[in-house]
PDB file of N, CA and C in Angstrom:
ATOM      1  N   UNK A   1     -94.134 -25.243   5.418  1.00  0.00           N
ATOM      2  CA  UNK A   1     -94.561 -26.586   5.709  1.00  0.00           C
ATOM      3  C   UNK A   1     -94.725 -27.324   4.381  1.00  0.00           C
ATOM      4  N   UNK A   2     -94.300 -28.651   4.539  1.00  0.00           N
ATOM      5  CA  UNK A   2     -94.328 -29.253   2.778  1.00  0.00           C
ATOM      6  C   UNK A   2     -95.068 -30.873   3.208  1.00  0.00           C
ATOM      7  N   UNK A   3     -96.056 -30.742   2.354  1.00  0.00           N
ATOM      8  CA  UNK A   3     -96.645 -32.434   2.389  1.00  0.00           C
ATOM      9  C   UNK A   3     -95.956 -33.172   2.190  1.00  0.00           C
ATOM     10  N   UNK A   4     -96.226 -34.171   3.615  1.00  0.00           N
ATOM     11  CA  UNK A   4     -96.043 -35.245   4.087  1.00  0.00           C
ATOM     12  C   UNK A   4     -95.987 -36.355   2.610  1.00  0.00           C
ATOM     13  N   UNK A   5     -97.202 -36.372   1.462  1.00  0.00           N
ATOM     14  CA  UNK A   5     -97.648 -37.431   0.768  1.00  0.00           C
ATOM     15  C   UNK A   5     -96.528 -37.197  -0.264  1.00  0.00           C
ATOM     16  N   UNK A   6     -96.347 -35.768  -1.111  1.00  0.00           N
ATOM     17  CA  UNK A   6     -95.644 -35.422  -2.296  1.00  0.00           C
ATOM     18  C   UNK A   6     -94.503 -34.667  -1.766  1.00  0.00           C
ATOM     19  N   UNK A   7     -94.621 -33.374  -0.811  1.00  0.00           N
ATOM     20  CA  UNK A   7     -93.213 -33.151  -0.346  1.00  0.00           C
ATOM     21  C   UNK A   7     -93.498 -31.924  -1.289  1.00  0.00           C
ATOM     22  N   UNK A   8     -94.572 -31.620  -2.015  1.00  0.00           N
ATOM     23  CA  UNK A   8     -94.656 -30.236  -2.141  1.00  0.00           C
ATOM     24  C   UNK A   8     -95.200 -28.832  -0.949  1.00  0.00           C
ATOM     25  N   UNK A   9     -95.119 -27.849  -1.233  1.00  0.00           N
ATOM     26  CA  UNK A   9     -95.506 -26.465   0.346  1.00  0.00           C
ATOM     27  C   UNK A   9     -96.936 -26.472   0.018  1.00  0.00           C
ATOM     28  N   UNK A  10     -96.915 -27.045   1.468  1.00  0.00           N
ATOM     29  CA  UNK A  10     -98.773 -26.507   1.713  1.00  0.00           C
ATOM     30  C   UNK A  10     -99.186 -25.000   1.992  1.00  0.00           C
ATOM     31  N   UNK A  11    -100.022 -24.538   1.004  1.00  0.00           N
ATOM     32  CA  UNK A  11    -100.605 -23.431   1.606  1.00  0.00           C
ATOM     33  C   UNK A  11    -102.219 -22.476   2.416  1.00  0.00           C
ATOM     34  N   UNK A  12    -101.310 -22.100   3.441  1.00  0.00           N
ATOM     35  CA  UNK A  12    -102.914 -21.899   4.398  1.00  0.00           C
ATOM     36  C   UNK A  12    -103.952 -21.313   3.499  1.00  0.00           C
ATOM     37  N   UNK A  13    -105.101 -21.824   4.041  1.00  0.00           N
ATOM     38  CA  UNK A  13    -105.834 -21.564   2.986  1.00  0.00           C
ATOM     39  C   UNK A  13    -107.186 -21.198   4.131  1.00  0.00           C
ATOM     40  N   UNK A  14    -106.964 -21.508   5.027  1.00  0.00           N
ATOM     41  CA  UNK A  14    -108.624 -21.017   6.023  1.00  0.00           C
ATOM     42  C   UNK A  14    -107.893 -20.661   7.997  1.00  0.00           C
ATOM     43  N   UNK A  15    -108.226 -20.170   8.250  1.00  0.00           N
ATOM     44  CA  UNK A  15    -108.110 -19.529   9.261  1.00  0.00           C
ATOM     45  C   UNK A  15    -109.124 -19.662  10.494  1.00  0.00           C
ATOM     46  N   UNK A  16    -109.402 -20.203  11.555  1.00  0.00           N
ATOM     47  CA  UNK A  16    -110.902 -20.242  12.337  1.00  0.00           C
ATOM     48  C   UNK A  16    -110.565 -19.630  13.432  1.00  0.00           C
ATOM     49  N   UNK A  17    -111.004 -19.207  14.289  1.00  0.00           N
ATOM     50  CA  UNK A  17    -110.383 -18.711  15.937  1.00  0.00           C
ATOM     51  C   UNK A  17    -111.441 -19.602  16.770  1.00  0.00           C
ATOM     52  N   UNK A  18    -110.797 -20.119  17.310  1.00  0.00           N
ATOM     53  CA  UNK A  18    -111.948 -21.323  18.332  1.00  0.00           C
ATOM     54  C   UNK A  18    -112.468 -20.595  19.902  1.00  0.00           C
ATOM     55  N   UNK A  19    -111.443 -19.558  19.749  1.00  0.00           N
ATOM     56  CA  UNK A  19    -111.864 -19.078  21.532  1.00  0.00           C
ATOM     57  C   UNK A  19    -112.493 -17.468  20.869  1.00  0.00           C
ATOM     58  N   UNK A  20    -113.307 -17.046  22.147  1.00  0.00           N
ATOM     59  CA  UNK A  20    -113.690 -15.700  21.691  1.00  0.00           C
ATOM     60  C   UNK A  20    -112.561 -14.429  21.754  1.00  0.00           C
ATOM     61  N   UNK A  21    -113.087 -13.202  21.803  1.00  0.00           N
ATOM     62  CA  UNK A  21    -112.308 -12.291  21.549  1.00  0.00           C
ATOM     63  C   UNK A  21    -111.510 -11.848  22.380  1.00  0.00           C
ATOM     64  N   UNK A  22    -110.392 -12.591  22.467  1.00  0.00           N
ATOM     65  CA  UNK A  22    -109.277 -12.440  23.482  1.00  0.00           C
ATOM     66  C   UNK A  22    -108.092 -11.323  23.129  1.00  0.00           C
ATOM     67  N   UNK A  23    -108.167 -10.524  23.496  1.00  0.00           N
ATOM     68  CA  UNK A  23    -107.447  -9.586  22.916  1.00  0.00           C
ATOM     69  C   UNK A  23    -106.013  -9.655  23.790  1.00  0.00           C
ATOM     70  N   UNK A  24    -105.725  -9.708  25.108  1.00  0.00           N
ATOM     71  CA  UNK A  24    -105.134  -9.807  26.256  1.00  0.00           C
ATOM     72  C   UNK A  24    -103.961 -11.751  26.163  1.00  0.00           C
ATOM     73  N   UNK A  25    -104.969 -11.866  25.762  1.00  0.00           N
ATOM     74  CA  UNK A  25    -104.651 -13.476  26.118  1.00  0.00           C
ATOM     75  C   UNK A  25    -104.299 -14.600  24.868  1.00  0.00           C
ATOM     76  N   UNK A  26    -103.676 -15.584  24.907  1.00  0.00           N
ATOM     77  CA  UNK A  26    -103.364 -16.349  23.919  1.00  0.00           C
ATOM     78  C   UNK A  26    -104.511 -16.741  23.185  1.00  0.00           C
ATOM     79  N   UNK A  27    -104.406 -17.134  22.095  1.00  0.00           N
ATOM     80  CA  UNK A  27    -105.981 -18.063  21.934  1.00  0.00           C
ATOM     81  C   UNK A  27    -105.458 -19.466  20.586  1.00  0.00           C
ATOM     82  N   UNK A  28    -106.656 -20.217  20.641  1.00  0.00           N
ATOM     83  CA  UNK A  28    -106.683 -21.319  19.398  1.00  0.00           C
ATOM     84  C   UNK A  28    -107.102 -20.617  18.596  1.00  0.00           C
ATOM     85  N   UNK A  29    -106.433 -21.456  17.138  1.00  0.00           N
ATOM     86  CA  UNK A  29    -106.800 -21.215  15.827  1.00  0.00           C
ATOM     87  C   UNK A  29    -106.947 -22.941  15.126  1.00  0.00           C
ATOM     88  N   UNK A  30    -107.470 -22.672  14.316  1.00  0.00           N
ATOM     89  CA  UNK A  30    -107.447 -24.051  13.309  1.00  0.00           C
ATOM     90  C   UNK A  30    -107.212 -23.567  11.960  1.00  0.00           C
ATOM     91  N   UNK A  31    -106.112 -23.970  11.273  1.00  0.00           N
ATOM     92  CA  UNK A  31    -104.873 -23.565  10.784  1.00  0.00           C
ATOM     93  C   UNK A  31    -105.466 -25.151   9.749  1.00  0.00           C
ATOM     94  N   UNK A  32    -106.168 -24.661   8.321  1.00  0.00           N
ATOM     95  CA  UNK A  32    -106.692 -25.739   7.011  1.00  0.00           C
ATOM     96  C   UNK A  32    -105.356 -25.387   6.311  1.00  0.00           C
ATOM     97  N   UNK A  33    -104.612 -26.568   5.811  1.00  0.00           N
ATOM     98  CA  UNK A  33    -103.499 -26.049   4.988  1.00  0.00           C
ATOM     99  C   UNK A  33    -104.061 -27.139   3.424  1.00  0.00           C
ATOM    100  N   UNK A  34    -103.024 -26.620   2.186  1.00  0.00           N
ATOM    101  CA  UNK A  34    -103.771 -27.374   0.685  1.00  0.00           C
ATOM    102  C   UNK A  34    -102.739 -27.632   0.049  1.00  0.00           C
ATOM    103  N   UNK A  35    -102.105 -28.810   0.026  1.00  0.00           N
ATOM    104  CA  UNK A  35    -100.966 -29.181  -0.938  1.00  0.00           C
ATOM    105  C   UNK A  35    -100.962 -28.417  -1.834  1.00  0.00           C
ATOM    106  N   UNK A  36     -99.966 -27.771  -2.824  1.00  0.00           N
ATOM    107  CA  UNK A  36    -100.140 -26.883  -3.588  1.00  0.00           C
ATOM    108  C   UNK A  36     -99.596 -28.042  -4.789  1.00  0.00           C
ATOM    109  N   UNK A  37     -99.268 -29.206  -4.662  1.00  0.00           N
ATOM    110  CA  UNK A  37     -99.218 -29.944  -5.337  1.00  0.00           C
ATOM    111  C   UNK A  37    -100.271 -31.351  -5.768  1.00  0.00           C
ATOM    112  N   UNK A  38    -100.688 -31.873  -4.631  1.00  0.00           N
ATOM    113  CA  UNK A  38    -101.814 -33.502  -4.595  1.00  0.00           C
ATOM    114  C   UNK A  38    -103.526 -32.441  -4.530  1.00  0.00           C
ATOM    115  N   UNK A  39    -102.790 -32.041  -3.642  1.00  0.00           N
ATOM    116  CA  UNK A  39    -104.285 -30.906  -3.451  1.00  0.00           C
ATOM    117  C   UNK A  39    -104.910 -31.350  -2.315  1.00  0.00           C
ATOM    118  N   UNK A  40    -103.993 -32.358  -1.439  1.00  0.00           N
ATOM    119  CA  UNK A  40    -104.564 -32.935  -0.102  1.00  0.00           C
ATOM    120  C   UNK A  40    -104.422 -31.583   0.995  1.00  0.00           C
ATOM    121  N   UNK A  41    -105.638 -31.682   1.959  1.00  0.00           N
ATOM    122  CA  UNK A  41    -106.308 -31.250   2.568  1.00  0.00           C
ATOM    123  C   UNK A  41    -105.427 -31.176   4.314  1.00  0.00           C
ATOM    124  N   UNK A  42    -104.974 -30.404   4.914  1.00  0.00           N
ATOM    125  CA  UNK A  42    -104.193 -30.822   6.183  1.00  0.00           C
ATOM    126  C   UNK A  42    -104.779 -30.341   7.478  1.00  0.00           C
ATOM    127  N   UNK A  43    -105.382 -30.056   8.802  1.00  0.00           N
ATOM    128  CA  UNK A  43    -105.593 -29.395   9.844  1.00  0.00           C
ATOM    129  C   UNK A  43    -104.823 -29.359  11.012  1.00  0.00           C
ATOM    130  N   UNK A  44    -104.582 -28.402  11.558  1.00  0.00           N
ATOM    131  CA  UNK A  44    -103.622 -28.302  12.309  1.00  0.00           C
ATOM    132  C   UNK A  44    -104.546 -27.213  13.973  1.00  0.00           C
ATOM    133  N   UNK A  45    -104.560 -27.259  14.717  1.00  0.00           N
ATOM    134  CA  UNK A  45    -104.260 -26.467  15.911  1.00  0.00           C
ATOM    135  C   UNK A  45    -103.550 -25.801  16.364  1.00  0.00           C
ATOM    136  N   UNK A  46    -103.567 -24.287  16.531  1.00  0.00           N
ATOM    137  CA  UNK A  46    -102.392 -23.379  16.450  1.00  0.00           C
ATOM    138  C   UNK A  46    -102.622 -22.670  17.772  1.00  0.00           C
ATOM    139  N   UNK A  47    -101.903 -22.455  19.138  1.00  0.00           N
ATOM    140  CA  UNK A  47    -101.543 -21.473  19.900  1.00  0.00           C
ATOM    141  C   UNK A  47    -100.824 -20.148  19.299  1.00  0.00           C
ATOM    142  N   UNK A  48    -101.330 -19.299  19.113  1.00  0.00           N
ATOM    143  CA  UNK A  48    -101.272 -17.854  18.719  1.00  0.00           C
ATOM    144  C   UNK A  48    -101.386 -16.625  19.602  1.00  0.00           C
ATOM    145  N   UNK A  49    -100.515 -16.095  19.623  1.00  0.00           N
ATOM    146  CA  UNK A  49    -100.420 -15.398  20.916  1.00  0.00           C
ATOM    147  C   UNK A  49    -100.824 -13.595  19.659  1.00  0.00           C
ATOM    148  N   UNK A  50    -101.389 -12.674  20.773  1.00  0.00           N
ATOM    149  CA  UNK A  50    -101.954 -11.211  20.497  1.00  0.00           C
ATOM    150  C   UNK A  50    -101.523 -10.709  19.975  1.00  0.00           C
ATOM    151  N   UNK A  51    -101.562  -9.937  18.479  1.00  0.00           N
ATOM    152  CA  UNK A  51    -100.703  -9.529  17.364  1.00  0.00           C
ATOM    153  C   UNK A  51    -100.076  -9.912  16.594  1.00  0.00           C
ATOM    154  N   UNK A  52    -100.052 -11.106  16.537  1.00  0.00           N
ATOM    155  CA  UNK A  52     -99.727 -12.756  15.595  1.00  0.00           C
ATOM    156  C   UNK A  52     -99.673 -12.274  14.146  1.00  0.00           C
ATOM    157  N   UNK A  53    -101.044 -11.674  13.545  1.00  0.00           N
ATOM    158  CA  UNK A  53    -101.923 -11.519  12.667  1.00  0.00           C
ATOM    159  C   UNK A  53    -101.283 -10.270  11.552  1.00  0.00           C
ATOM    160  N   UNK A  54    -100.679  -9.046  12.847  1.00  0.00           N
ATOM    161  CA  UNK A  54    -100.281  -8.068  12.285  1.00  0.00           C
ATOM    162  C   UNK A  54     -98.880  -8.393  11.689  1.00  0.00           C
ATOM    163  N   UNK A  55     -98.381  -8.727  12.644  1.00  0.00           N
ATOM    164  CA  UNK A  55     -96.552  -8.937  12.331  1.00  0.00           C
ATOM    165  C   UNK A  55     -96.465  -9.736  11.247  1.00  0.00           C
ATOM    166  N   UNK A  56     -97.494 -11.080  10.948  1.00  0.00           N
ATOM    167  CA  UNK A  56     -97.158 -12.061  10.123  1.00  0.00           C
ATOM    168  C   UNK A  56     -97.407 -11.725   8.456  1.00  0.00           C
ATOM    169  N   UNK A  57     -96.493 -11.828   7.405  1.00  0.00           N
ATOM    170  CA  UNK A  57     -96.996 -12.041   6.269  1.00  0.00           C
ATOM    171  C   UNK A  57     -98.252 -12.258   5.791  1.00  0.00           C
ATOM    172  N   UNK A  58     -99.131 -12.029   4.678  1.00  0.00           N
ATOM    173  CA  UNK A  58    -100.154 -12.937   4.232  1.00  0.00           C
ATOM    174  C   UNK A  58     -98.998 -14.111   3.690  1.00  0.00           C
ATOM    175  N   UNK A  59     -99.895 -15.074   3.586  1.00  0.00           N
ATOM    176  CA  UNK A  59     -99.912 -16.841   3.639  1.00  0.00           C
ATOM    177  C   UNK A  59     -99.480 -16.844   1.841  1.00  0.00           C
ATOM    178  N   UNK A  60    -100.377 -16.130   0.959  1.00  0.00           N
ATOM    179  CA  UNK A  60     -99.647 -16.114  -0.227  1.00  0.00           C
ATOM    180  C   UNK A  60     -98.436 -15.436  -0.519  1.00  0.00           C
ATOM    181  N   UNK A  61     -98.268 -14.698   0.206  1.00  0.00           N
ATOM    182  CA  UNK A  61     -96.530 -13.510   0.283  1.00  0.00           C
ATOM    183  C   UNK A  61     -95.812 -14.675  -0.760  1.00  0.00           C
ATOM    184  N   UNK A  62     -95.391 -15.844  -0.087  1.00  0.00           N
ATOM    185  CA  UNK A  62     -93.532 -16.439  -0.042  1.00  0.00           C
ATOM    186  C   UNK A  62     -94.193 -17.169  -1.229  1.00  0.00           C
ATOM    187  N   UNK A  63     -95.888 -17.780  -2.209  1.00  0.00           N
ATOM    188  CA  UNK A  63     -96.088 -18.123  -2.963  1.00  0.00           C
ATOM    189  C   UNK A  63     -95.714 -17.056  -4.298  1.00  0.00           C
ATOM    190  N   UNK A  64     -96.201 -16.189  -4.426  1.00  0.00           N
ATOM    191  CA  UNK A  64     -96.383 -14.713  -5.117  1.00  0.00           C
ATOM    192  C   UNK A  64     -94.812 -14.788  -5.316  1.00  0.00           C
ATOM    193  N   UNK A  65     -93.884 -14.196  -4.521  1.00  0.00           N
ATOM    194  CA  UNK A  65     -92.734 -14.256  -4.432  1.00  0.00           C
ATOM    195  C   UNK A  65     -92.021 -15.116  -5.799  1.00  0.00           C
ATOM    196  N   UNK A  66     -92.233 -16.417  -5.300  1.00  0.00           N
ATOM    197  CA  UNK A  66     -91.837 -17.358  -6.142  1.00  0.00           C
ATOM    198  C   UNK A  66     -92.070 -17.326  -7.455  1.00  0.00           C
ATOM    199  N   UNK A  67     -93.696 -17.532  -7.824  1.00  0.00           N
ATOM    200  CA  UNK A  67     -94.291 -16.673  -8.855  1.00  0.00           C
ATOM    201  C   UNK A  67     -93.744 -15.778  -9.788  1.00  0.00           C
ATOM    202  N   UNK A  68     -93.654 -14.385  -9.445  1.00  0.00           N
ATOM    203  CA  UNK A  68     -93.020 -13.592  -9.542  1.00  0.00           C
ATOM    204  C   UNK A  68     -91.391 -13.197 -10.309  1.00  0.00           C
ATOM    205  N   UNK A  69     -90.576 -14.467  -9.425  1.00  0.00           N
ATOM    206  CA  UNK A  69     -89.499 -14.703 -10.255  1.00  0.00           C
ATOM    207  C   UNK A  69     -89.111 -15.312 -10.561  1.00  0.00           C
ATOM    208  N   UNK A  70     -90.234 -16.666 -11.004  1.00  0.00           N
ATOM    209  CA  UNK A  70     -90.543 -17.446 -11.977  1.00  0.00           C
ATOM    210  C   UNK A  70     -90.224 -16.830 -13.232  1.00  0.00           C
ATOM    211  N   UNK A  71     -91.622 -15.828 -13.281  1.00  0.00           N
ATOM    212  CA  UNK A  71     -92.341 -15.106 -14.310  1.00  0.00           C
ATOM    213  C   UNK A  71     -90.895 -14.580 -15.123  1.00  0.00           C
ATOM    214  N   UNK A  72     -90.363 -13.409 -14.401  1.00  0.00           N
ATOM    215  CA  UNK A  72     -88.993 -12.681 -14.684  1.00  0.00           C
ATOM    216  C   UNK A  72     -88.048 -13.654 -15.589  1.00  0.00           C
ATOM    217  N   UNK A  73     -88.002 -14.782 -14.615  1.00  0.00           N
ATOM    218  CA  UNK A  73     -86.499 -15.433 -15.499  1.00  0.00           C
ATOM    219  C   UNK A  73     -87.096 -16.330 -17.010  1.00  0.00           C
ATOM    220  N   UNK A  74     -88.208 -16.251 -16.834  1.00  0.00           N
ATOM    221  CA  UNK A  74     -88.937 -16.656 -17.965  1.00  0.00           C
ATOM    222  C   UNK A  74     -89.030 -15.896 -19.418  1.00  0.00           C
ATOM    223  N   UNK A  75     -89.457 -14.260 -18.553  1.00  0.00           N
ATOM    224  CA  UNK A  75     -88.957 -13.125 -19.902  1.00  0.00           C
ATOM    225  C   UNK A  75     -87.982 -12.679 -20.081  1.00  0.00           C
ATOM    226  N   UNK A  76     -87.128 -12.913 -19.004  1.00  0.00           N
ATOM    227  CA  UNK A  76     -86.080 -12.355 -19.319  1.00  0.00           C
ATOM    228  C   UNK A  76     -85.515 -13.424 -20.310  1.00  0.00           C
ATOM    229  N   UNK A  77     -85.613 -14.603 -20.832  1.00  0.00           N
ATOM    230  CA  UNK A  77     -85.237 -15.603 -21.709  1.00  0.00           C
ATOM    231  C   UNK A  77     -85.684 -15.290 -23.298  1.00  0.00           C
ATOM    232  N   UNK A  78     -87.248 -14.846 -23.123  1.00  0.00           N
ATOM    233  CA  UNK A  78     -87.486 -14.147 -24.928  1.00  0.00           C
ATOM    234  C   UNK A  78     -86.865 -13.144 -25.024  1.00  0.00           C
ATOM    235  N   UNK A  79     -86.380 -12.976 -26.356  1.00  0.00           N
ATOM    236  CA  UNK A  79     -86.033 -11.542 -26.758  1.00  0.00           C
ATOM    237  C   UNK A  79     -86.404 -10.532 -26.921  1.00  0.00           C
ATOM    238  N   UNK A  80     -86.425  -8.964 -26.656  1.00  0.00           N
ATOM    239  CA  UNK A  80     -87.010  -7.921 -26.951  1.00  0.00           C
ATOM    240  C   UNK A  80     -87.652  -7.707 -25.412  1.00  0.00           C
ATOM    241  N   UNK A  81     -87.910  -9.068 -24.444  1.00  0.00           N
ATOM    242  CA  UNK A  81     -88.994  -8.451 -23.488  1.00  0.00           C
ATOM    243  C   UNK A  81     -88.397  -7.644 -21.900  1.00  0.00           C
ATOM    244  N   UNK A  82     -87.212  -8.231 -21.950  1.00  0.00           N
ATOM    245  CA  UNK A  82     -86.370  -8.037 -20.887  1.00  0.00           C
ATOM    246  C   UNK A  82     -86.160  -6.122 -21.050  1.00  0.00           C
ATOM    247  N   UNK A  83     -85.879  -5.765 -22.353  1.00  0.00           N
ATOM    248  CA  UNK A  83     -85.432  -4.329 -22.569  1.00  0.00           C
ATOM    249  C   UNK A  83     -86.660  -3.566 -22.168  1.00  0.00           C
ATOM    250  N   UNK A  84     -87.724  -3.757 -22.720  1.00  0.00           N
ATOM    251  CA  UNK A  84     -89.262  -3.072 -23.339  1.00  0.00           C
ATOM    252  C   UNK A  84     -89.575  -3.026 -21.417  1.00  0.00           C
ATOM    253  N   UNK A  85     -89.381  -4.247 -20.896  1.00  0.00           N
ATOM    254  CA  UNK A  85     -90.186  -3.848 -19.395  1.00  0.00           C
ATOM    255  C   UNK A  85     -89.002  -2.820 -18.300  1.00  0.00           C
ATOM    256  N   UNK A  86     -87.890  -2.678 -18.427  1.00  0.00           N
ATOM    257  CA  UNK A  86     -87.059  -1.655 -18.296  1.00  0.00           C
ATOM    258  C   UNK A  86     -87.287  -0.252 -18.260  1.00  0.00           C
ATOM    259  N   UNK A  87     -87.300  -0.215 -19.596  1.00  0.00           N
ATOM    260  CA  UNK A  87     -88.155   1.111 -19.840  1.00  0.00           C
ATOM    261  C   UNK A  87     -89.120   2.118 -19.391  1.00  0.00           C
ATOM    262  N   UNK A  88     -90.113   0.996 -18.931  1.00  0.00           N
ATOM    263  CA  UNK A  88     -91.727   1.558 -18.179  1.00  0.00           C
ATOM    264  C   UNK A  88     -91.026   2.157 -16.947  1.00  0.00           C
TER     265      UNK A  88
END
């Protein structure tokens, strides 16, 4: 999901369950998302059906990810660092 204002990915950042412990049955969530860019604030209402929770990624996964091989193509650009982390 990417803000509406800047068009950067919002990321979930709070989680609520509005119905009780439905294990059987669908339930609400309220789904806080956080520009990862303006830093604006989003809420959403989510139908979530039983095991949602397990199957799904954490919310930072596809951030980390990115991160990650950011970081890489970054060292892999100085010299000496690309070989030395090989090694380990």
């Amino acid at each position: 999901m990417h803000c509406v204002e800047c068009g950067a990915e919002m990321i979930l950042v709070n989680v609520v369950q509005l119905q009780g412990d439905t294990t059987e049955a669908p339930s609400l969530e309220d789904h806080r998302f956080k520009c990862s860019g303006c830093h604006q604030v989003k809420q959403r209402r989510v139908l979530t059906s039983h095991g949602r929770e397990i199957d799904a990624a954490p919310a930072s996964t596809v951030q980390d990810e990115r991160v990650a091989a950011l970081l890489r193509c970054v060292l892999a650009k100085i010299p000496g660092v690309a070989r030395q982390s090989g090694r380990a």
